[in-house]
C-alpha atoms as a PDB file:
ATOM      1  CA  UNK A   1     -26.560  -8.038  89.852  1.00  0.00           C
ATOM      2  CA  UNK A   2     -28.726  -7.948  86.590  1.00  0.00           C
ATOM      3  CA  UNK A   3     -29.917  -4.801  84.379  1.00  0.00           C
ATOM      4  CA  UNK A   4     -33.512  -5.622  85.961  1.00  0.00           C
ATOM      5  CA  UNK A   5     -32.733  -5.867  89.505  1.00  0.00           C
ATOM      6  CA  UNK A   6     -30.808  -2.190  88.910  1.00  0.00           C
ATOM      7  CA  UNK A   7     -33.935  -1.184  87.084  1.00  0.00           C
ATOM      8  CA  UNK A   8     -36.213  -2.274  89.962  1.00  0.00           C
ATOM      9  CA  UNK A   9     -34.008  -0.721  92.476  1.00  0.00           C
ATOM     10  CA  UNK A  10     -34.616   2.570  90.836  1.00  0.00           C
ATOM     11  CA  UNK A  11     -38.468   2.506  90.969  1.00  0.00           C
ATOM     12  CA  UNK A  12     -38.529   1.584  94.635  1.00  0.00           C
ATOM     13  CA  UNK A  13     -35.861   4.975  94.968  1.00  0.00           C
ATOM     14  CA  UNK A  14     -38.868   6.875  93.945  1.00  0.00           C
ATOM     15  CA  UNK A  15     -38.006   6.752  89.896  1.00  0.00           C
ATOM     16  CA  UNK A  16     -41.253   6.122  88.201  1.00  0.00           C
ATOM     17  CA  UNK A  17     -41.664   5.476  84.432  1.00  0.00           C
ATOM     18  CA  UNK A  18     -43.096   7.849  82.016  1.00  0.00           C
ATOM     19  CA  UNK A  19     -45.324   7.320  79.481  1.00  0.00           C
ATOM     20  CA  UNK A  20     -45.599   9.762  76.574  1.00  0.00           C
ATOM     21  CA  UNK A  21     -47.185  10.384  73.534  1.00  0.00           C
ATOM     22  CA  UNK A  22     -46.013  12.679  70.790  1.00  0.00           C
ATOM     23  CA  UNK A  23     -48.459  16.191  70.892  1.00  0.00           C
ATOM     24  CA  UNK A  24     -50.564  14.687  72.925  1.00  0.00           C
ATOM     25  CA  UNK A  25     -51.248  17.476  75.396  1.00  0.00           C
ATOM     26  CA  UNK A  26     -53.751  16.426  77.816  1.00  0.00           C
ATOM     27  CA  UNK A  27     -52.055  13.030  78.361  1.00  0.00           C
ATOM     28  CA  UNK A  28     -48.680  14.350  79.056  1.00  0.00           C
ATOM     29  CA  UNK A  29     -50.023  17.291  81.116  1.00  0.00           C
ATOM     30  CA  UNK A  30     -51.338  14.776  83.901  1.00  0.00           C
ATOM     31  CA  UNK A  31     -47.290  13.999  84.643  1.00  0.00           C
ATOM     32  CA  UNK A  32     -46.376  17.950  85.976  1.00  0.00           C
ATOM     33  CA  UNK A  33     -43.669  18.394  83.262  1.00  0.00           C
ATOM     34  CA  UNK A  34     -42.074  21.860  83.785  1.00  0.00           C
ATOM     35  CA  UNK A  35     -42.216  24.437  81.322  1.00  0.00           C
ATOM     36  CA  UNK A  36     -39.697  25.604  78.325  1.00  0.00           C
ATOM     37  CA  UNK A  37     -39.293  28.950  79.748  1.00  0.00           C
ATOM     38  CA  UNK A  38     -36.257  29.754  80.376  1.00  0.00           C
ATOM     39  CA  UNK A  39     -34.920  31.673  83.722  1.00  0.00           C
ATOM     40  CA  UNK A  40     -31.122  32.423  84.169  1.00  0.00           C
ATOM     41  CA  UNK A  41     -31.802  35.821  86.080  1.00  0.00           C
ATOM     42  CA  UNK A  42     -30.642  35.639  89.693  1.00  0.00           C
ATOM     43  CA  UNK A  43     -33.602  38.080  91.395  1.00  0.00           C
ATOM     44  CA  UNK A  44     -36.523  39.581  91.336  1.00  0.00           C
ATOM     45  CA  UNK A  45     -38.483  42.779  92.794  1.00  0.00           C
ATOM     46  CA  UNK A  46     -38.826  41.282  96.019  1.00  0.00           C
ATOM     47  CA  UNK A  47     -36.085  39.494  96.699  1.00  0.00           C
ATOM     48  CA  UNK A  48     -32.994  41.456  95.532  1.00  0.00           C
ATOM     49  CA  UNK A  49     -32.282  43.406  98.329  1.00  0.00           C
ATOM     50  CA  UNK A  50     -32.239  40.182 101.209  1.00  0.00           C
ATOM     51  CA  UNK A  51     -30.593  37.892  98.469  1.00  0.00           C
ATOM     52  CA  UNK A  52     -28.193  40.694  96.972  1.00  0.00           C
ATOM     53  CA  UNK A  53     -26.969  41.557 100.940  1.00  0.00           C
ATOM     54  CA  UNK A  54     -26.452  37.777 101.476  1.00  0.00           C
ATOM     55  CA  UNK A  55     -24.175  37.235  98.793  1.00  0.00           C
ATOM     56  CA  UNK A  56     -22.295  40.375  99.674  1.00  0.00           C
ATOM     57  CA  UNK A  57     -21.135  39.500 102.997  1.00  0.00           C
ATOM     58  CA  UNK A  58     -20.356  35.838 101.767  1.00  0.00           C
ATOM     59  CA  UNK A  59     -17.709  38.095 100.945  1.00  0.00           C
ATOM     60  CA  UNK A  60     -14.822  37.978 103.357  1.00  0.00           C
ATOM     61  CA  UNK A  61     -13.779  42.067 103.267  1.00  0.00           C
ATOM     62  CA  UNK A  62     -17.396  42.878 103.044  1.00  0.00           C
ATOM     63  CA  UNK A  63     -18.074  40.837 106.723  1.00  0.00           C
ATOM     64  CA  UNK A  64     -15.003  41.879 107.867  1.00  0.00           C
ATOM     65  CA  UNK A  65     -15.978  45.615 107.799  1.00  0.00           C
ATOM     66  CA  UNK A  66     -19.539  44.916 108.901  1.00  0.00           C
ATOM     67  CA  UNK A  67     -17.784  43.435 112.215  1.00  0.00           C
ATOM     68  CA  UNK A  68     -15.498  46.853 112.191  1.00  0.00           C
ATOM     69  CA  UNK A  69     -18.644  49.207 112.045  1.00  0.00           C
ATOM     70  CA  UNK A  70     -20.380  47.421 114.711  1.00  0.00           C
ATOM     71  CA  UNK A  71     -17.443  48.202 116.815  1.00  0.00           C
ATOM     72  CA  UNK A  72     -17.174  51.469 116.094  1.00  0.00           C
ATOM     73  CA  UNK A  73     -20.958  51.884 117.315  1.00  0.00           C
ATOM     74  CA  UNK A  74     -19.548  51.092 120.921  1.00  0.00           C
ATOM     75  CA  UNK A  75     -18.206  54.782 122.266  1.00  0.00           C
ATOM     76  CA  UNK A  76     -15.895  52.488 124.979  1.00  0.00           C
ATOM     77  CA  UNK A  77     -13.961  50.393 122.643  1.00  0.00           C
ATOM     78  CA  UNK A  78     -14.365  52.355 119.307  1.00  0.00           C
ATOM     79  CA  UNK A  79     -11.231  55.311 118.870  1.00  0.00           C
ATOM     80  CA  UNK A  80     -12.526  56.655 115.753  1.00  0.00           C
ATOM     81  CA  UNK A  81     -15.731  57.842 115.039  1.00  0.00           C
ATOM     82  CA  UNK A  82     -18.941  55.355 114.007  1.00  0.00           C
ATOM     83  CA  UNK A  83     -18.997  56.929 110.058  1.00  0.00           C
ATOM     84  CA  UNK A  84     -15.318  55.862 109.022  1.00  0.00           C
ATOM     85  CA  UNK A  85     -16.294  52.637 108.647  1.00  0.00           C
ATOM     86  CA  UNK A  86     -20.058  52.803 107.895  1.00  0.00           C
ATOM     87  CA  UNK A  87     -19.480  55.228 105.342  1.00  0.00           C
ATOM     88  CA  UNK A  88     -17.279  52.678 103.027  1.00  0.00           C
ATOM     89  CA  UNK A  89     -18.718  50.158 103.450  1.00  0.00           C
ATOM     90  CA  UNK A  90     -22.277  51.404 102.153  1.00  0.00           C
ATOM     91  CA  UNK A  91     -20.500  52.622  99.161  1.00  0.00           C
ATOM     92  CA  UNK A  92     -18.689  49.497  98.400  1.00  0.00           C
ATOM     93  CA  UNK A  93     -22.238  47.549  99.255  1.00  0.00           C
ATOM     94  CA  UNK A  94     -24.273  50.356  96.972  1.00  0.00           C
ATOM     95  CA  UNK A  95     -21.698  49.401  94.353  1.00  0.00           C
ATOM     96  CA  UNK A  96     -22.353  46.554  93.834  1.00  0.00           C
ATOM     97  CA  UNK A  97     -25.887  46.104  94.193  1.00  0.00           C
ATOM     98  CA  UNK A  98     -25.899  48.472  91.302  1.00  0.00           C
ATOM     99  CA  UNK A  99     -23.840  46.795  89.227  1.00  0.00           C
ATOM    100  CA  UNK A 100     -25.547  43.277  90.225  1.00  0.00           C
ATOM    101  CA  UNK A 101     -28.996  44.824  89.240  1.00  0.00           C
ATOM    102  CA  UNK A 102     -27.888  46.207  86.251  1.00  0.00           C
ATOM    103  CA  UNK A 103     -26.356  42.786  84.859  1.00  0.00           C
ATOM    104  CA  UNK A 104     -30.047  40.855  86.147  1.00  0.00           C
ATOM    105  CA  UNK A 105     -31.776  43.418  84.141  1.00  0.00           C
ATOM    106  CA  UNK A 106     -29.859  42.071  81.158  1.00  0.00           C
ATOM    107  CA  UNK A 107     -30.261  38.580  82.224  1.00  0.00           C
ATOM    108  CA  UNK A 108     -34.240  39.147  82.368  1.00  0.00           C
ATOM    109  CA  UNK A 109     -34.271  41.329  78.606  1.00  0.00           C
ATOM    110  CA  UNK A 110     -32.435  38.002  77.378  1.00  0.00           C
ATOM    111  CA  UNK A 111     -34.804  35.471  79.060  1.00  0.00           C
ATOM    112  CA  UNK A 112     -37.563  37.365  77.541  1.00  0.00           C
ATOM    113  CA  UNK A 113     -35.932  37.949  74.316  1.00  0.00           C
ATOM    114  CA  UNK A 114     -35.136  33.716  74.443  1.00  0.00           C
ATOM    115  CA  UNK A 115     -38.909  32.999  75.319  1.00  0.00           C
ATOM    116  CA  UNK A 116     -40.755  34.788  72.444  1.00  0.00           C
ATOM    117  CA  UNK A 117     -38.921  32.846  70.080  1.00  0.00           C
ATOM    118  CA  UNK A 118     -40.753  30.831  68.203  1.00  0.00           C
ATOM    119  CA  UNK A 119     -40.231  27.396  66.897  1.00  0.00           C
ATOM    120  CA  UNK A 120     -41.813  25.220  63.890  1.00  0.00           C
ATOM    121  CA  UNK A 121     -43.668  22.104  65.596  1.00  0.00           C
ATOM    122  CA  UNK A 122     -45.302  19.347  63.822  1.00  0.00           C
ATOM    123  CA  UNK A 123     -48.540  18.538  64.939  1.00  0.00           C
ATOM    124  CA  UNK A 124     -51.011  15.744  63.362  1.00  0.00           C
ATOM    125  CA  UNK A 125     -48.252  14.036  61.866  1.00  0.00           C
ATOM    126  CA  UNK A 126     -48.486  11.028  59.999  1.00  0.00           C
ATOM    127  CA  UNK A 127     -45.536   9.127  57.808  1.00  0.00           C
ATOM    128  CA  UNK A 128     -44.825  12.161  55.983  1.00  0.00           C
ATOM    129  CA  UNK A 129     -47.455  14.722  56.155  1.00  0.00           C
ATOM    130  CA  UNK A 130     -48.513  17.106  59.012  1.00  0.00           C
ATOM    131  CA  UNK A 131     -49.139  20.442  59.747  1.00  0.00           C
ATOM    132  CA  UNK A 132     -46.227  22.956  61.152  1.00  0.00           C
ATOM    133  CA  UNK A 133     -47.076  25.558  63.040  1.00  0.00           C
ATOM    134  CA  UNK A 134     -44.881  28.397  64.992  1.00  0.00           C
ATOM    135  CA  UNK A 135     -45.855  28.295  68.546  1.00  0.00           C
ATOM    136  CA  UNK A 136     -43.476  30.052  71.432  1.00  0.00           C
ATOM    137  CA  UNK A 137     -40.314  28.212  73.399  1.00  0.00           C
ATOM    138  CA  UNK A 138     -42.386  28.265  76.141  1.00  0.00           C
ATOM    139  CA  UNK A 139     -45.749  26.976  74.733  1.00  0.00           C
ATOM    140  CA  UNK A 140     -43.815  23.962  74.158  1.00  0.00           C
ATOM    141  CA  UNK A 141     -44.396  20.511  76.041  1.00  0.00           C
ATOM    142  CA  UNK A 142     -42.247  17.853  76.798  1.00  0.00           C
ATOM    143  CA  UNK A 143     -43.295  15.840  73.677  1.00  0.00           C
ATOM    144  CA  UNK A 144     -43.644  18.369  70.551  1.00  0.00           C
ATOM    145  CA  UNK A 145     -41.784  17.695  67.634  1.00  0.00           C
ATOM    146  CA  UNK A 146     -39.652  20.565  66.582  1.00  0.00           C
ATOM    147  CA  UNK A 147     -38.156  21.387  63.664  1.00  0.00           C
ATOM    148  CA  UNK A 148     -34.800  22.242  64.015  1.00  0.00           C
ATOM    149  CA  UNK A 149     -32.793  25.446  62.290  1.00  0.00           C
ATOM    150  CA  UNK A 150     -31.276  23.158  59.377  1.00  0.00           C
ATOM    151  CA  UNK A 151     -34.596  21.406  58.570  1.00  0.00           C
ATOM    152  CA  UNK A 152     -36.190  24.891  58.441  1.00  0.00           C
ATOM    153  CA  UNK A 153     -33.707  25.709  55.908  1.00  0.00           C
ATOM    154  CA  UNK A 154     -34.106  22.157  54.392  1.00  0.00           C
ATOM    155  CA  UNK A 155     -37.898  23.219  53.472  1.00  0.00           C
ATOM    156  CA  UNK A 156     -36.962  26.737  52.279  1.00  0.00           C
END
């Protein structure tokens, strides 16, 4: 097989080819390019609480003890009462949501921290002249040319 059979393999897998053009904004924003923002928190409002209980009781113990209070809800088969069991449990579950939410907090003051940086992009750039300006990480578009930390300190 060739390079160009591979290649035309690809496209009729769904790969397309992309056309850009350097800070040209309304071309490039016909193609659906995400944005630069950046996201490494797990949850939000909404969906901690269903999320955070799912990944608890991926937990072995934590399922484990679910199955034991259930149990202990039936009077015939249970010998102790329906609270040493529940009680635990919700601790060890409140514990950890706590600590969970407290760390995603962090994760989201970070993300927002990384966002409102701002970054030196050339725009109407020609051979060697243009015009930088400071725009935010997530203003950015696929094409912008940035200026990187040592070429900042290059024009200082």
């Amino acid at each position: 097989m060739s390079l160009f059979e591979n290649k035309s393999e690809e496209r009729q897998n769904g790969e397309q080819e992309r056309y850009l053009q350097a800070n040209n904004k309304e071309l490039n924003s016909t193609f659906g390019y995400p944005s630069n923002a950046i996201r490494t928190s797990k949850y939000n409002v909404f969906n901690f609480l269903p999320l955070n209980l799912f990944e608890q009781f991926q937990r072995l113990a934590n399922a484990y003890f679910l199955i034991l209070s259930i149990f202990q809800l039936i009077p015939q088969i249970s010998s102790l009462a329906w609270y040493t069991t529940v009680i635990p449990l919700m601790v060890v579950l409140s514990m950890t949501a706590v600590k969970d939410a407290i760390d995603d907090v962090k994760r989201h003051q970070n993300d927002n921290h990384v966002n409102n940086r701002s970054v030196l992009v050339l725009v109407n750039g020609s051979g060697n002249r243009g015009t930088l300006l400071a725009l935010l990480l997530p203003l950015l578009s696929v094409t912008f040319i940035c200026l990187t930390a040592s070429g900042a300190q290059q024009l200082l």
